[in-house]
Protein backbone atom coordinates (compact mmCIF):
# COMPACT_ATOMS: atom_id res chain seq x y z
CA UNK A 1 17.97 99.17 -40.68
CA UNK A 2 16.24 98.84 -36.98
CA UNK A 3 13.02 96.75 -36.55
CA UNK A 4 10.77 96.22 -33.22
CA UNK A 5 11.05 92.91 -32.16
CA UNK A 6 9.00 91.80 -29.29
CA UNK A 7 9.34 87.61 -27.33
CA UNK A 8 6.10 86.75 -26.43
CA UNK A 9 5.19 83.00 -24.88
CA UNK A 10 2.00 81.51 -26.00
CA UNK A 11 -0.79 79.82 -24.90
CA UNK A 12 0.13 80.59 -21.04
CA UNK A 13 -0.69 83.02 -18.61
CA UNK A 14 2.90 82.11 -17.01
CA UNK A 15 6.08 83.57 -18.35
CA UNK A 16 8.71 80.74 -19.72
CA UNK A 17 5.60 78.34 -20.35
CA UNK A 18 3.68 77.77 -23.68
CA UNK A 19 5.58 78.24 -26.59
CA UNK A 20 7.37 81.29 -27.70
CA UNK A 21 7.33 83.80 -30.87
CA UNK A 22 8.99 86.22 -31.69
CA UNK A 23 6.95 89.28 -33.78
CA UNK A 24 8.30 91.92 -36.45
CA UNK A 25 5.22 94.45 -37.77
CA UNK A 26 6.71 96.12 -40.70
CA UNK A 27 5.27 98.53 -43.73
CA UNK A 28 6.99 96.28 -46.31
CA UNK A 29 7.86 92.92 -46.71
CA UNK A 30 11.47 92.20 -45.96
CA UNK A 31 13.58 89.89 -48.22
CA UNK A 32 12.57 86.43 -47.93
CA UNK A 33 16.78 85.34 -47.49
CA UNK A 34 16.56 88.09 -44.18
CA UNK A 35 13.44 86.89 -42.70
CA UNK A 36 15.13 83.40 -42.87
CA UNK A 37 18.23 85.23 -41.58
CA UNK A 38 16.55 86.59 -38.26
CA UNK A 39 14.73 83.98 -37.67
CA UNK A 40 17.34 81.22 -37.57
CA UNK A 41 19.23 84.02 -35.44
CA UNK A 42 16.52 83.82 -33.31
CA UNK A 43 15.84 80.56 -32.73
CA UNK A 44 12.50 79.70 -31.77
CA UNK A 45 9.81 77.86 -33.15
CA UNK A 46 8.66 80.43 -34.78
CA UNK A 47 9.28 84.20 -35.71
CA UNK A 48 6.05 86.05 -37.89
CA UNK A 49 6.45 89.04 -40.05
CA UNK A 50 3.36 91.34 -40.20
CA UNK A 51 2.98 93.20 -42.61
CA UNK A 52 0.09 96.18 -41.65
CA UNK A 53 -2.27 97.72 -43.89
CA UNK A 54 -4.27 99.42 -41.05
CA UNK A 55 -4.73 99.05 -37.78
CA UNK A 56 -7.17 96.06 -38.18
CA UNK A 57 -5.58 94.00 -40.94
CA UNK A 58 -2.22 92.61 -41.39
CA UNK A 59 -0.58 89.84 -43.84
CA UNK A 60 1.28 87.37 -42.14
CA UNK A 61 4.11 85.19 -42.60
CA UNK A 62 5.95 82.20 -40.27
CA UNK A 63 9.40 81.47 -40.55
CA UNK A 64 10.67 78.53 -38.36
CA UNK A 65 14.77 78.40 -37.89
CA UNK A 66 15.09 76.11 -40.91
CA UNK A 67 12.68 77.30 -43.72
CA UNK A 68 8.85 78.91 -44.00
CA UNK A 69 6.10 77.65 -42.74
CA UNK A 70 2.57 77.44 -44.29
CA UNK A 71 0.77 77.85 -40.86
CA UNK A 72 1.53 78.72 -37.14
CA UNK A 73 -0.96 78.94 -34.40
CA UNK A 74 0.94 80.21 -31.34
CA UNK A 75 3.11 83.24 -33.40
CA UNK A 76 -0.39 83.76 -34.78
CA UNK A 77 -1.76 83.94 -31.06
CA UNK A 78 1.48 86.12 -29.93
CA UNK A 79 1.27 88.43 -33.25
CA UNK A 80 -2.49 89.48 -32.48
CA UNK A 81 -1.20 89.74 -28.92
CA UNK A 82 1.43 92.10 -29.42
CA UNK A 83 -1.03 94.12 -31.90
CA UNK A 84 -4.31 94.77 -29.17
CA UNK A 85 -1.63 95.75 -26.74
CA UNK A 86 -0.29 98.35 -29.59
CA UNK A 87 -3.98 99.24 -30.11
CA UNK A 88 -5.78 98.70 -27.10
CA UNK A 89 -9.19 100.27 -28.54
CA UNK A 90 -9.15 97.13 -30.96
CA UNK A 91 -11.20 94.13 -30.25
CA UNK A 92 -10.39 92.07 -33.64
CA UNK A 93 -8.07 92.07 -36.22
CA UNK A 94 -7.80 89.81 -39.42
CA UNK A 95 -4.56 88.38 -40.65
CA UNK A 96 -4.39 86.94 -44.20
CA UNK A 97 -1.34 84.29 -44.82
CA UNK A 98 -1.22 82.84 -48.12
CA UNK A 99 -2.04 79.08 -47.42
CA UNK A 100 -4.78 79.28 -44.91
CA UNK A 101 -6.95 82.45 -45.98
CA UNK A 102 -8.22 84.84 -43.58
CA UNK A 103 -8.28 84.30 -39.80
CA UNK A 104 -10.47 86.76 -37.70
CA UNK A 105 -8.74 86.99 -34.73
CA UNK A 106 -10.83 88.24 -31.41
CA UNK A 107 -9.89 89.88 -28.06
CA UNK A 108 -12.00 88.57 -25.16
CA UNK A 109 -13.42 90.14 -22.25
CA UNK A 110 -12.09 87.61 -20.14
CA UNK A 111 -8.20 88.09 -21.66
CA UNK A 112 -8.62 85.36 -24.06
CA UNK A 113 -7.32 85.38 -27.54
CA UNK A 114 -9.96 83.42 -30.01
CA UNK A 115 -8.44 82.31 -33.35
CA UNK A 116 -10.99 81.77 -36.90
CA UNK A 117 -8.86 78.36 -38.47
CA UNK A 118 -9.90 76.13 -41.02
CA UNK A 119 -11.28 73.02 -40.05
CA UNK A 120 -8.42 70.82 -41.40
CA UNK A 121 -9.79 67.52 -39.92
CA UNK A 122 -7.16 64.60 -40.69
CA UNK A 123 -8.35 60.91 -42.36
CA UNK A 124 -7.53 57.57 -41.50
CA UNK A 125 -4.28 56.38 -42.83
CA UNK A 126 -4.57 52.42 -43.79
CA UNK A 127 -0.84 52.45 -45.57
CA UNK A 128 1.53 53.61 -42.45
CA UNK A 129 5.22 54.53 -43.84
CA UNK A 130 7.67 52.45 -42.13
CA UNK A 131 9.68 55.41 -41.10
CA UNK A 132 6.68 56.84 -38.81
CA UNK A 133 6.51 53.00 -37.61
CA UNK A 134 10.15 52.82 -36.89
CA UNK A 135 10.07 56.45 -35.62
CA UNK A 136 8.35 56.23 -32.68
CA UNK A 137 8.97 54.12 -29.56
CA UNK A 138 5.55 53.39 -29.00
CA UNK A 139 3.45 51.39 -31.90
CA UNK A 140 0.33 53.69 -32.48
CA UNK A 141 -3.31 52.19 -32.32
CA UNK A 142 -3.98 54.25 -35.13
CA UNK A 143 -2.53 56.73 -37.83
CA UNK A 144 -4.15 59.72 -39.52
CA UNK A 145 -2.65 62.30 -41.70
CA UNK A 146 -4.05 65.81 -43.15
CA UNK A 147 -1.68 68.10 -45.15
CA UNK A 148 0.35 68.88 -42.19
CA UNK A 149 1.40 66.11 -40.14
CA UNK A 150 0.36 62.46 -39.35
CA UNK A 151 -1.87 61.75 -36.55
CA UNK A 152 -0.53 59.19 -33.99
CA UNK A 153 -3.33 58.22 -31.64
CA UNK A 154 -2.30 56.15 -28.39
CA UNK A 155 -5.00 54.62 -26.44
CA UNK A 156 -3.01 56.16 -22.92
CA UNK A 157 -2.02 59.50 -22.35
CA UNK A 158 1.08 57.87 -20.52
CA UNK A 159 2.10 56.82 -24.36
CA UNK A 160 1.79 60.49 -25.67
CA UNK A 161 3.92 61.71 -22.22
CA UNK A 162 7.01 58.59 -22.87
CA UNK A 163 7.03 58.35 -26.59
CA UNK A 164 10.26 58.65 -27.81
CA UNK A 165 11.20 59.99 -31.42
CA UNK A 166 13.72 58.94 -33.81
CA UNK A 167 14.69 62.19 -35.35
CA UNK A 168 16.29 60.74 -38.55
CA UNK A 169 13.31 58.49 -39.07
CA UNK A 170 10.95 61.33 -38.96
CA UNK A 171 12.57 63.71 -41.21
CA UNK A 172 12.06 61.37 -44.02
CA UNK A 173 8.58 62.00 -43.80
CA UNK A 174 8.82 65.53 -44.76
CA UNK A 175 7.16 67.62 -46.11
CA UNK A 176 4.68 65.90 -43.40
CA UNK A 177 5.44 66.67 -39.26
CA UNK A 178 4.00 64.18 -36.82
CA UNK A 179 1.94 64.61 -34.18
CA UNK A 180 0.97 62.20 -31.32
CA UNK A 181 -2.56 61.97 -28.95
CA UNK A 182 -4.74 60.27 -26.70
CA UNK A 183 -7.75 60.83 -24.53
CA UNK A 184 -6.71 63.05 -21.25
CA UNK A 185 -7.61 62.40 -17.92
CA UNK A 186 -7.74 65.96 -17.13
CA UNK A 187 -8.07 67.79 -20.36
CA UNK A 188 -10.18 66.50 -23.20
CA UNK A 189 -7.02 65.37 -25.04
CA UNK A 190 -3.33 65.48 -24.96
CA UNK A 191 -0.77 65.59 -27.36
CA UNK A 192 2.93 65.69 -28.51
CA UNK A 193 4.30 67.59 -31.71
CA UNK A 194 7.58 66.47 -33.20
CA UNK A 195 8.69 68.45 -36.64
CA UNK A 196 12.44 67.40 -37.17
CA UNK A 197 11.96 68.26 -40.89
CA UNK A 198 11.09 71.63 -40.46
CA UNK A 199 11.37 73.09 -37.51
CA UNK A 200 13.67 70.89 -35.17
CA UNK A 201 13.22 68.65 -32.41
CA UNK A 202 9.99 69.10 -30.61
CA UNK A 203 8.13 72.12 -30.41
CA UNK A 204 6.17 73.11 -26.90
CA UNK A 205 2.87 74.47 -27.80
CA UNK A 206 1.61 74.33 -31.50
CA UNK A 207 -2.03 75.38 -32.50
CA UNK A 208 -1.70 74.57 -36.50
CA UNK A 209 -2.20 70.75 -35.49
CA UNK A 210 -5.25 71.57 -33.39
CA UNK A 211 -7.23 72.47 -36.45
CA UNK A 212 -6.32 68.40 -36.96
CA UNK A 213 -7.00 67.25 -33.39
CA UNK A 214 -9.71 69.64 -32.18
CA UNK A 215 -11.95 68.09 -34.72
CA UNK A 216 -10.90 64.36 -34.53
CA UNK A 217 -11.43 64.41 -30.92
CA UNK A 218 -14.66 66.55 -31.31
CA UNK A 219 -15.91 63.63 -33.29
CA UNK A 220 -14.97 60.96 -30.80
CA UNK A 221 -15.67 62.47 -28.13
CA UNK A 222 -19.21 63.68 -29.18
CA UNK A 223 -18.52 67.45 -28.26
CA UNK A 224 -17.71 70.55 -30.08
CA UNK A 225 -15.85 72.74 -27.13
CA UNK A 226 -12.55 70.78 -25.75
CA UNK A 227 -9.80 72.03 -23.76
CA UNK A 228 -6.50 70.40 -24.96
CA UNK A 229 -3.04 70.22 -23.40
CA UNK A 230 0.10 70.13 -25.24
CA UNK A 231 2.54 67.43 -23.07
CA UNK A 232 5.63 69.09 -24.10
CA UNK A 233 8.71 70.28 -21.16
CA UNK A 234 6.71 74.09 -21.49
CA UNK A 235 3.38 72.55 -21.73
CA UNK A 236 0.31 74.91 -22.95
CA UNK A 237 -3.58 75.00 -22.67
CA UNK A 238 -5.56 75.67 -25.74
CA UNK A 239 -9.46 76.03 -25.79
CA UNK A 240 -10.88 74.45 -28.80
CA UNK A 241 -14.47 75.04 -30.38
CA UNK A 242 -15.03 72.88 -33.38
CA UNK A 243 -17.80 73.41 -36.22
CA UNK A 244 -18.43 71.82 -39.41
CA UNK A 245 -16.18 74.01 -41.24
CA UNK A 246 -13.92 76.06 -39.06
CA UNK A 247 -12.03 75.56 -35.79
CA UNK A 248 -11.89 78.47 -32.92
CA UNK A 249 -8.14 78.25 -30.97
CA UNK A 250 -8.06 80.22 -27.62
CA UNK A 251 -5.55 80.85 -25.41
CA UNK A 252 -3.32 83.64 -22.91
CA UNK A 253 0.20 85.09 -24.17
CA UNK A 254 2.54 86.64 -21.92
CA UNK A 255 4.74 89.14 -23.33
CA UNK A 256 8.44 88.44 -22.43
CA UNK A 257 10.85 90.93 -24.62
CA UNK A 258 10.72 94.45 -26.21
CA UNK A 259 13.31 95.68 -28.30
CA UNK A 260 14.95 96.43 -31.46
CA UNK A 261 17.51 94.51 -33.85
CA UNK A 262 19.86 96.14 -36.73
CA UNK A 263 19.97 94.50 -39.82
């Protein structure tokens, strides 16, 4: 069997920044075992199956190199990429995935893609596991957790930039990833995603966790629209418009590969 593949790097208008994705639009649903398959072949953060019922609305699925994942932002932001490029007369599309709903996802004027998330804000953690503790190099000033990661907030964006993980430390905490953030000095906020237990080391650009941080910072901050920047090697830009209920992710792609794989 041959399938379309196409690379695309996320949340960046320059090629080999952001965080890349790798897209598969199919008619049916593959085996579970051979999206696993492909994607570890693959090996990026993330690879998404589509599946398309029209041109408008597709159901989506994430699969990271070491298992499935319940919700990605940037293959979310390259999959409704590589779809208005396939349909250029179409200005928004909704994906369905399983755990998060449906996402209305828009094509702006200005080259923009604007995500629909749940608002997944993340509450203060009083009881901190030792093994985020002794997983970090830097001691946070506060912890937060939501059903995707914990939320390590530094006081200095120089803490986010030199933190240091311990990877064995951190995958006890799965199912749970762990991001890290302070206050920017350019952007809004800053942060640092490390997901040993299901994804691997660090990944560049993730917009799940901004459905966390958007709304945190939103909150501190006393403002609903925030430009974030993900401190990774890559590094990304994501736009951020927070309301009481649901969180609105922009960014750029850049489409990097085209092709077709035989499975």
């Amino acid at each position: 069997m041959k399938l379309r593949i196409n690379i695309v790097d996320a949340f960046t208008e320059e090629r080999f920044k952001g965080n890349s994705a790798a897209v598969i639009i199919s008619e049916k649903w593959l085996s579970d075992e051979l999206m696993q398959s492909i994607a570890m072949e693959n090996n990026l953060s993330e690879t998404a199956y589509l599946l398309k019922e029209d041109n408008e609305n597709y159901a989506i699925r994430w699969f990271s190199p070491i298992t499935e994942i319940d919700f990605c932002g940037h293959a979310t932001l390259a999959s409704a990429s590589i779809v208005f490029s396939d349909n250029p007369e179409v200005k928004e599309v909704v994906f369905t995935a399983e755990a998060v709903g449906k996402m209305a996802i828009t094509k702006t004027d200005e080259g923009y893609i604007q995500m629909n998330f749940p608002n997944r804000e993340p509450a203060v953690l009083d009881d901190v596991p030792e093994n985020l503790l002794t997983g970090l190099s830097i001691k946070p000033s506060k912890v937060l957790l939501n059903d995707q990661a914990y939320f390590v907030v530094y006081d200095d964006e120089v803490d986010v930039r030199n933190v240091v993980q311990n990877k064995q430390n951190l995958e006890q905490l799965a199912p749970h990833d762990v991001g890290v953030t302070a206050k920017g000095k350019e952007y809004d906020f800053v942060s640092r995603y490390f997901w040993p237990a299901n994804g691997g080391d660090e990944d560049p650009v993730t917009g799940s966790i901004h459905t966390g941080l958007a709304p945190y910072w939103s909150e501190q901050l006393g403002k609903t629209e925030l430009l974030a920047y993900q401190a990774s090697k890559r590094g990304g830009v994501l736009s951020c418009r927070v309301t009481e209920e649901r969180v609105y992710i922009s960014g750029k792609a850049v489409h990097y590969l085209e092709g077709f794989i035989n499975v």
